[in-house]
C-alpha atoms as a PDB file:
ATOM      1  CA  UNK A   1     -15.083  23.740  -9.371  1.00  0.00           C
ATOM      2  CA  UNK A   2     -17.026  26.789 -11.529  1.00  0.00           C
ATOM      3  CA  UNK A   3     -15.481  29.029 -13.866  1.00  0.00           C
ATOM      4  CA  UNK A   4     -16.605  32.042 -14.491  1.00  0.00           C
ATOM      5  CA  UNK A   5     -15.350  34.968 -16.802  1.00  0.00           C
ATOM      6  CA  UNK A   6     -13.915  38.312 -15.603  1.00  0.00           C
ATOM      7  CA  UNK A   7     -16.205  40.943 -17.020  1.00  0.00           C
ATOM      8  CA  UNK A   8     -15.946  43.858 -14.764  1.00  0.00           C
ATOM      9  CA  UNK A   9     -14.285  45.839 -17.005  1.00  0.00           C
ATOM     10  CA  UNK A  10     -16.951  45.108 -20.588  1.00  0.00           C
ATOM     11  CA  UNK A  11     -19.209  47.108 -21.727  1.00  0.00           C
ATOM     12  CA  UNK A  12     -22.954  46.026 -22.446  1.00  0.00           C
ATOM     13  CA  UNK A  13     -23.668  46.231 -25.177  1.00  0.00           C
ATOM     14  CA  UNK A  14     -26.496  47.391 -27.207  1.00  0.00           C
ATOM     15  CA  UNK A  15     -28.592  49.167 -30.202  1.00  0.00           C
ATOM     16  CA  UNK A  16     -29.213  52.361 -29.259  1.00  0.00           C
ATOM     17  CA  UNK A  17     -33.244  53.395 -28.887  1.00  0.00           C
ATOM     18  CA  UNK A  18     -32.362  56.676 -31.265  1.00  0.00           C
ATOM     19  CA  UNK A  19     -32.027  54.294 -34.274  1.00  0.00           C
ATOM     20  CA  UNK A  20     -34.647  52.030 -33.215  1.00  0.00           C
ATOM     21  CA  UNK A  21     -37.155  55.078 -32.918  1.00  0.00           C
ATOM     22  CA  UNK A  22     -36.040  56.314 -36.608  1.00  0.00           C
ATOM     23  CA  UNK A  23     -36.550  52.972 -38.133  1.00  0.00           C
ATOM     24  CA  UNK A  24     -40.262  52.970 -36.373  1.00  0.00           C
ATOM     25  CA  UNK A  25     -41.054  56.282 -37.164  1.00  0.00           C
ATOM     26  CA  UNK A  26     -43.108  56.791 -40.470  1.00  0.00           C
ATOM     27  CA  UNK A  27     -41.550  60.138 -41.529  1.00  0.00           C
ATOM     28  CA  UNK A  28     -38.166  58.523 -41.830  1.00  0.00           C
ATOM     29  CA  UNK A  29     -37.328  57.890 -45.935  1.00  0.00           C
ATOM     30  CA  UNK A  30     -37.005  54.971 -47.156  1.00  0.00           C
ATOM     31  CA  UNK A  31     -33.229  55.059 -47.810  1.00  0.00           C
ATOM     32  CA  UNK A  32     -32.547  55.984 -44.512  1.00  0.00           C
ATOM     33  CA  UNK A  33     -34.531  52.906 -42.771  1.00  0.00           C
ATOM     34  CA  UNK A  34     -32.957  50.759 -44.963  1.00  0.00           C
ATOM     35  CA  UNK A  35     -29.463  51.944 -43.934  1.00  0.00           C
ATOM     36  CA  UNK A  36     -30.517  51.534 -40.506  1.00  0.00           C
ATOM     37  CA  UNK A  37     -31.973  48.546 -40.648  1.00  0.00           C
ATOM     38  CA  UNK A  38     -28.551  47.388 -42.249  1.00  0.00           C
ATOM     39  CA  UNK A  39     -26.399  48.603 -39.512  1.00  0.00           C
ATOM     40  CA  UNK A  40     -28.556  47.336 -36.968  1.00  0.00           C
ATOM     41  CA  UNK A  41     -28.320  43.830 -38.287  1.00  0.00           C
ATOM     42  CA  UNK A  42     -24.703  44.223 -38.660  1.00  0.00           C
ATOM     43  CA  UNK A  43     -24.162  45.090 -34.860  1.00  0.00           C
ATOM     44  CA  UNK A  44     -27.270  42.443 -33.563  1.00  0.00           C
ATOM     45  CA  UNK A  45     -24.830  39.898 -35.533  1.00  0.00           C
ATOM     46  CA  UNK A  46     -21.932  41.708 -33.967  1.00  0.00           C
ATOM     47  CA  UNK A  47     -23.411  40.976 -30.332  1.00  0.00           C
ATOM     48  CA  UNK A  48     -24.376  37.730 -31.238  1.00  0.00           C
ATOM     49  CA  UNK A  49     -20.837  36.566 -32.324  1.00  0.00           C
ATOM     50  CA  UNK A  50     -19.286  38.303 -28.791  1.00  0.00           C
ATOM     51  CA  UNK A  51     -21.866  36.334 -27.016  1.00  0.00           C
ATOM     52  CA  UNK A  52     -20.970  33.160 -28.626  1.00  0.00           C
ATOM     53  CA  UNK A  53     -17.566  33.499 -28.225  1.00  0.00           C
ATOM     54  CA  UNK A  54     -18.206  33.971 -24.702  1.00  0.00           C
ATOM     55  CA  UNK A  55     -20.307  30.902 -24.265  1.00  0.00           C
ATOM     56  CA  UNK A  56     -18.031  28.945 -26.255  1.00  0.00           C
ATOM     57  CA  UNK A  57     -14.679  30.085 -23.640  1.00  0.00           C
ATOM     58  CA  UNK A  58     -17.025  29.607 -20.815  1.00  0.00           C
ATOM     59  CA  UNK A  59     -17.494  26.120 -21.904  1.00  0.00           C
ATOM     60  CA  UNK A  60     -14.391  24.923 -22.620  1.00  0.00           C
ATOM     61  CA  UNK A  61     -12.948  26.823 -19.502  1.00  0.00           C
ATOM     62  CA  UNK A  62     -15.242  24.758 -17.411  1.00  0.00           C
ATOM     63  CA  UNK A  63     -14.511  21.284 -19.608  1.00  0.00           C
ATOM     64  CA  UNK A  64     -10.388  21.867 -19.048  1.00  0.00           C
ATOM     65  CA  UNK A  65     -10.778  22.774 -15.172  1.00  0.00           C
ATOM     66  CA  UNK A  66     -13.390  19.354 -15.213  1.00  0.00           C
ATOM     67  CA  UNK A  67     -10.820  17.148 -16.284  1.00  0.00           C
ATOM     68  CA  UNK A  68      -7.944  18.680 -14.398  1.00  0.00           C
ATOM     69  CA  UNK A  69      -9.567  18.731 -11.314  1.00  0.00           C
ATOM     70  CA  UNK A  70      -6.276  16.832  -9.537  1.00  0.00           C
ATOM     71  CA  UNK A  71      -4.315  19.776 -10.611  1.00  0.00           C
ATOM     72  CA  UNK A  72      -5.996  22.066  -8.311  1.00  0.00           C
ATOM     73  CA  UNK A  73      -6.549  20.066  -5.807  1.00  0.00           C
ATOM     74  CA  UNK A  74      -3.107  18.591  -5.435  1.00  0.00           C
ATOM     75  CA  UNK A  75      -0.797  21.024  -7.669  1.00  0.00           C
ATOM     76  CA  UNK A  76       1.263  20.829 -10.841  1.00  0.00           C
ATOM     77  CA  UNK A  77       2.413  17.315  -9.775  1.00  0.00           C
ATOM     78  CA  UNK A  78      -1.104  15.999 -10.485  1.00  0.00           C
ATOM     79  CA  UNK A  79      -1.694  17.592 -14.041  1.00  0.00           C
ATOM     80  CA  UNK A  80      -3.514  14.903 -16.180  1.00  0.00           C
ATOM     81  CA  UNK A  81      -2.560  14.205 -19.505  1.00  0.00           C
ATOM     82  CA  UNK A  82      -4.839  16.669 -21.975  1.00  0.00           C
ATOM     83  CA  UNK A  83      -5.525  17.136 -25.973  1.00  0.00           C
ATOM     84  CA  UNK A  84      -7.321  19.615 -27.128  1.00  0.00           C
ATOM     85  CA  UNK A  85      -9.616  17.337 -29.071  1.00  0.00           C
ATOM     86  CA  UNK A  86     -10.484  15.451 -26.215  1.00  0.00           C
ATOM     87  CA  UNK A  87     -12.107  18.996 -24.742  1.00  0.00           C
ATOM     88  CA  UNK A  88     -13.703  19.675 -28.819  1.00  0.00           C
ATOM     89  CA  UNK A  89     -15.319  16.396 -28.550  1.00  0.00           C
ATOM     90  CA  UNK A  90     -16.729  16.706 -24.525  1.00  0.00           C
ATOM     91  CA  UNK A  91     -18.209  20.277 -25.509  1.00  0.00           C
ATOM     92  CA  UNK A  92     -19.134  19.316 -29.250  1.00  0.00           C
ATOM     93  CA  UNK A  93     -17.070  22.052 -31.161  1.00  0.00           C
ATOM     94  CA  UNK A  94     -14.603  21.571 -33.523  1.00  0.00           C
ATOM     95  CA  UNK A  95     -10.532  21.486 -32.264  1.00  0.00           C
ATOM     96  CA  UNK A  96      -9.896  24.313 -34.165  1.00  0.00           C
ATOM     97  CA  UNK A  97     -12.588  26.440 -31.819  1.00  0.00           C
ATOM     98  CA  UNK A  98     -11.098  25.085 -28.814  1.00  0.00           C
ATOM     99  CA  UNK A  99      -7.767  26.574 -29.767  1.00  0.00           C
ATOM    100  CA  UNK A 100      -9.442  30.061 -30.861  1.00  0.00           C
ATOM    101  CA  UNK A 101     -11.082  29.856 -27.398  1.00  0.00           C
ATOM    102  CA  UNK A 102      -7.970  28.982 -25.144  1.00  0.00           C
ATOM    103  CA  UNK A 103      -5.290  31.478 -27.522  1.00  0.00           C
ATOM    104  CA  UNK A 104      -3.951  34.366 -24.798  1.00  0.00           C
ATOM    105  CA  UNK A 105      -6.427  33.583 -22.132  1.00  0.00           C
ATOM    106  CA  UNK A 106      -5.464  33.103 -18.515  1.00  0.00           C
ATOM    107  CA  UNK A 107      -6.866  31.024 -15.606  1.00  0.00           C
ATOM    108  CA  UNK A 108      -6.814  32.617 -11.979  1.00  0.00           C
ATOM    109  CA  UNK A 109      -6.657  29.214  -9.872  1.00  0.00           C
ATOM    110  CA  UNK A 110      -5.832  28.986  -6.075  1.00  0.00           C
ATOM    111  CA  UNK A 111      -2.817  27.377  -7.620  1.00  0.00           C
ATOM    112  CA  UNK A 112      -1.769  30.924  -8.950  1.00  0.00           C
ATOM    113  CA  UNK A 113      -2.064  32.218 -12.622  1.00  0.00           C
ATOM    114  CA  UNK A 114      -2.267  29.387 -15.734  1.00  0.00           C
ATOM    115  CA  UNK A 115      -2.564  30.010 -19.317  1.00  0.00           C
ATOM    116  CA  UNK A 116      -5.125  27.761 -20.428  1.00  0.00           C
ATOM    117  CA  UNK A 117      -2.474  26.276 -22.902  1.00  0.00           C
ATOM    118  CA  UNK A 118      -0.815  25.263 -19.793  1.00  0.00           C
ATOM    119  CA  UNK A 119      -3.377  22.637 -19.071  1.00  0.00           C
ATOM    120  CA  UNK A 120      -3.058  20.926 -22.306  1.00  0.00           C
ATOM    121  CA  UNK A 121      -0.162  18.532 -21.884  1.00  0.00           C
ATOM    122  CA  UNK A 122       1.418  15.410 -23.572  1.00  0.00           C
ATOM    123  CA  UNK A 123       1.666  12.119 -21.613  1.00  0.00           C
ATOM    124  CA  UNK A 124       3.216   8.424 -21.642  1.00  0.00           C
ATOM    125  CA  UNK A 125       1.689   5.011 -20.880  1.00  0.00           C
ATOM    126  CA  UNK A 126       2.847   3.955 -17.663  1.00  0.00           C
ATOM    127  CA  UNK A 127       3.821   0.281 -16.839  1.00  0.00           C
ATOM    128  CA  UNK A 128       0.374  -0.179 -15.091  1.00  0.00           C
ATOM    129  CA  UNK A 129      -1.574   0.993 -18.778  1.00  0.00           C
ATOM    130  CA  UNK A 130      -2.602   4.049 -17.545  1.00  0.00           C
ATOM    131  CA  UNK A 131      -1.414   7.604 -19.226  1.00  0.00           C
ATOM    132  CA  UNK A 132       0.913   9.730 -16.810  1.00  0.00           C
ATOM    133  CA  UNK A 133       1.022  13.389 -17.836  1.00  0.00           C
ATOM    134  CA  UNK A 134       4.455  14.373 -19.137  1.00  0.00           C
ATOM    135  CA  UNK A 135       4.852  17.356 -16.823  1.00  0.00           C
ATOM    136  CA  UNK A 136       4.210  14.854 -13.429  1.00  0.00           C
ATOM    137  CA  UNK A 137       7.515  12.598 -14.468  1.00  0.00           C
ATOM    138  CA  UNK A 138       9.195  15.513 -15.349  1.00  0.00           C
ATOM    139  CA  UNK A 139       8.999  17.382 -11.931  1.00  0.00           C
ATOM    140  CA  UNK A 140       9.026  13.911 -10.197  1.00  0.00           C
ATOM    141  CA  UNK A 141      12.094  12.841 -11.934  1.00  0.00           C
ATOM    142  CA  UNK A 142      14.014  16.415 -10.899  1.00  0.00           C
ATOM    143  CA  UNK A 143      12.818  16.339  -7.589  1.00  0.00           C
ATOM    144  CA  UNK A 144      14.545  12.395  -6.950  1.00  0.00           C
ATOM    145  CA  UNK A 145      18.061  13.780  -9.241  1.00  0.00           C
ATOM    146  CA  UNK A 146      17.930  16.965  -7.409  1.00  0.00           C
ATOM    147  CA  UNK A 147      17.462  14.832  -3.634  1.00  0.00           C
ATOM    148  CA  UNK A 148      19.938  11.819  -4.550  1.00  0.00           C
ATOM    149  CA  UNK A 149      23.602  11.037  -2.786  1.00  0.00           C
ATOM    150  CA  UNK A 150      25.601  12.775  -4.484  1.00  0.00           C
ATOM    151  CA  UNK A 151      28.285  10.146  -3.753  1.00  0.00           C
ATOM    152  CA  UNK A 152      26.105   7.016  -5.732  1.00  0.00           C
ATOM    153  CA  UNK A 153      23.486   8.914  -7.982  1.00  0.00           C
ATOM    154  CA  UNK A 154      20.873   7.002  -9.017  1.00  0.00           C
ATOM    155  CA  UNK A 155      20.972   4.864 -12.378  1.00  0.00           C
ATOM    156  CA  UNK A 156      18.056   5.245 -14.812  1.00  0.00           C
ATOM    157  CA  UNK A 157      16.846   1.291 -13.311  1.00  0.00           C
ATOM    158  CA  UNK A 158      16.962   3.239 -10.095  1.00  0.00           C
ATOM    159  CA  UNK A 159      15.176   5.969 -11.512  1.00  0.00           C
ATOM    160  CA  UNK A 160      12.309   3.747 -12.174  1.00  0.00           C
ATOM    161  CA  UNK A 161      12.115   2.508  -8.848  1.00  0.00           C
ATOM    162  CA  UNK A 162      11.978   5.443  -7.038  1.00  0.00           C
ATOM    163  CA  UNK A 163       9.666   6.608  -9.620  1.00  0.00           C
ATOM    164  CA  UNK A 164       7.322   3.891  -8.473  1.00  0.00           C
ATOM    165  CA  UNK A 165       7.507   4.570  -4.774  1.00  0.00           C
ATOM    166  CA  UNK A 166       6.085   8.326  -5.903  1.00  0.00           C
ATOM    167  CA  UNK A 167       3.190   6.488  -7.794  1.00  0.00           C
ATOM    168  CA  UNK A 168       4.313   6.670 -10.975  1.00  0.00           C
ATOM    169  CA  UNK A 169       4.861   3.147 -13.071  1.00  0.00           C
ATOM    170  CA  UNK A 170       6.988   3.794 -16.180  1.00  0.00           C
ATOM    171  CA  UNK A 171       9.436   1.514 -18.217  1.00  0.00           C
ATOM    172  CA  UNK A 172      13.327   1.987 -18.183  1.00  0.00           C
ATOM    173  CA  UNK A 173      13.177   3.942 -21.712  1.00  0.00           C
ATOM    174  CA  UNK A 174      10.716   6.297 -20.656  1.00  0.00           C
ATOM    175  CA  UNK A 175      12.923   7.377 -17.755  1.00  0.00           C
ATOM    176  CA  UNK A 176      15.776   7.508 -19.876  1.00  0.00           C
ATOM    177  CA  UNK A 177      14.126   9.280 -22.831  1.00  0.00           C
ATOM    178  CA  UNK A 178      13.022  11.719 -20.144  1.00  0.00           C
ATOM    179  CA  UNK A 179      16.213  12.179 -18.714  1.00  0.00           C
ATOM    180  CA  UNK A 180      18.153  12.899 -21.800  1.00  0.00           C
ATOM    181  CA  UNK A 181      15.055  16.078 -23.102  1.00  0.00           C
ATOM    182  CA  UNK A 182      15.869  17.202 -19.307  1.00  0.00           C
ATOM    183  CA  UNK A 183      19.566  17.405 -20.223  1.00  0.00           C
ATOM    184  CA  UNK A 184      20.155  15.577 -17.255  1.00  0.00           C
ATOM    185  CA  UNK A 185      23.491  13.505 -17.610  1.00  0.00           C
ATOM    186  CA  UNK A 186      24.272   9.672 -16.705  1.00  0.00           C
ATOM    187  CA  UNK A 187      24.679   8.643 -13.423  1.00  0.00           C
ATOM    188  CA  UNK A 188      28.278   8.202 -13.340  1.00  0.00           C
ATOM    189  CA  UNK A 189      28.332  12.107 -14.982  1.00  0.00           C
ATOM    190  CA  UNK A 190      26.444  12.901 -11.844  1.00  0.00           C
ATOM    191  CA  UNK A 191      28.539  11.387  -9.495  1.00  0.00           C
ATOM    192  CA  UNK A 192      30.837  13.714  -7.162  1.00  0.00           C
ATOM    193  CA  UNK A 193      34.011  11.441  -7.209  1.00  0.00           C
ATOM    194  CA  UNK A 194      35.175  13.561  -4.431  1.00  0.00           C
ATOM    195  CA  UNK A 195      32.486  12.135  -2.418  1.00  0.00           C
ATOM    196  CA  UNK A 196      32.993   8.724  -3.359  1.00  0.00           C
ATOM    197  CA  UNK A 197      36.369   8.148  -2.401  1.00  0.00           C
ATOM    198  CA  UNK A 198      35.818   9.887   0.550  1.00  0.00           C
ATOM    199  CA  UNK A 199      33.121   7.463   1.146  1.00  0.00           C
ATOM    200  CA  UNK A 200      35.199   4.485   0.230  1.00  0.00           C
ATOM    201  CA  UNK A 201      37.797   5.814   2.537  1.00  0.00           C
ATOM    202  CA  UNK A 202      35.833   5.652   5.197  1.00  0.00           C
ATOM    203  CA  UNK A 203      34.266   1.898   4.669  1.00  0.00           C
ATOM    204  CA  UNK A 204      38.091   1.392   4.596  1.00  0.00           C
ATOM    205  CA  UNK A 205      38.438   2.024   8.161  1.00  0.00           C
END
């Protein structure tokens, strides 16, 4: 995957030759060429400081879109978990850059339209020792609450097992600490009791 910036719509830009050719030109005073020569450095500084900014977005662009490769090729599910000083230390700048760099700046991914903050995520530490991204238990664990019988919802130890058939290996306390910033209630506050004594009714007979 290659990033590149959107820069149809920027200027070039440049000293103009008409203050070049007055600081050249032997007629022109000396308090003149020196103010020139002043405002020329001022905007060859000014160029330079655009330019690194660009190289330093550019960079750090490519270094998120390296690491969250998954992401694009499998969707949000897949996100990896991401701190900025992890991307500060692969392209050598300081953290403090990185966030300078990323502040207001979009990502147009066949996945649709991503701040780059968006790519920067918290994770856990799964029960196999490897870090699961925040954001793929999250949608996970709303995509098994929002497909369970409604009759027998699933408790948070069956949480964790369906959680594991999906590939991701977390303890008990993560699913319930998960559950509860979700705002998603208890199993038995989940349950339709309508459901379950019609269910029960019907084992009956």
């Amino acid at each position: 995957w290659k990033v590149r910036l959107e820069e149809i719509d920027l200027p070039n830009l440049r000293i103009s030759p008409l203050y070049r050719d007055m600081l050249s030109n032997p007629e022109t005073d000396t308090a003149t060429r020196d103010y020139i020569k002043r405002k020329i450095n001022a905007a060859l500084w000014l160029i330079e400081a655009i330019e690194q900014r660009r190289s330093t977005l550019l960079k750090t662009s490519q270094a998120i879109v390296d690491h969250q490769t998954p992401f694009l090729k499998e969707g949000p599910e897949a996100i990896e978990p991401l701190k900025m000083q992890q991307i500060a230390d692969r392209i050598g700048m300081h953290v403090t850059t990185v966030s300078r760099a990323v502040d207001d700046k979009w990502l147009q991914t066949p996945r649709g339209l991503y701040a780059l903050r968006r790519f920067f995520v918290g994770g856990t530490v799964g029960a196999d020792g490897g870090e699961v991204a925040w954001d793929a238990v999250r949608m996970k664990l709303q995509e098994i609450v929002d497909s369970e019988p409604k009759n027998a919802p699933f408790c948070d130890d069956a949480l964790v097992t369906e959680l594991a058939k999906r590939g991701i290996k977390v303890a008990r306390r993560t699913v319930t600490k998960y559950r509860k910033a979700m705002n998603i209630p208890s199993s038995r506050q989940r349950r339709d009791w309508k459901l379950a004594r019609a269910s029960k009714v019907s084992e009956a007979e």
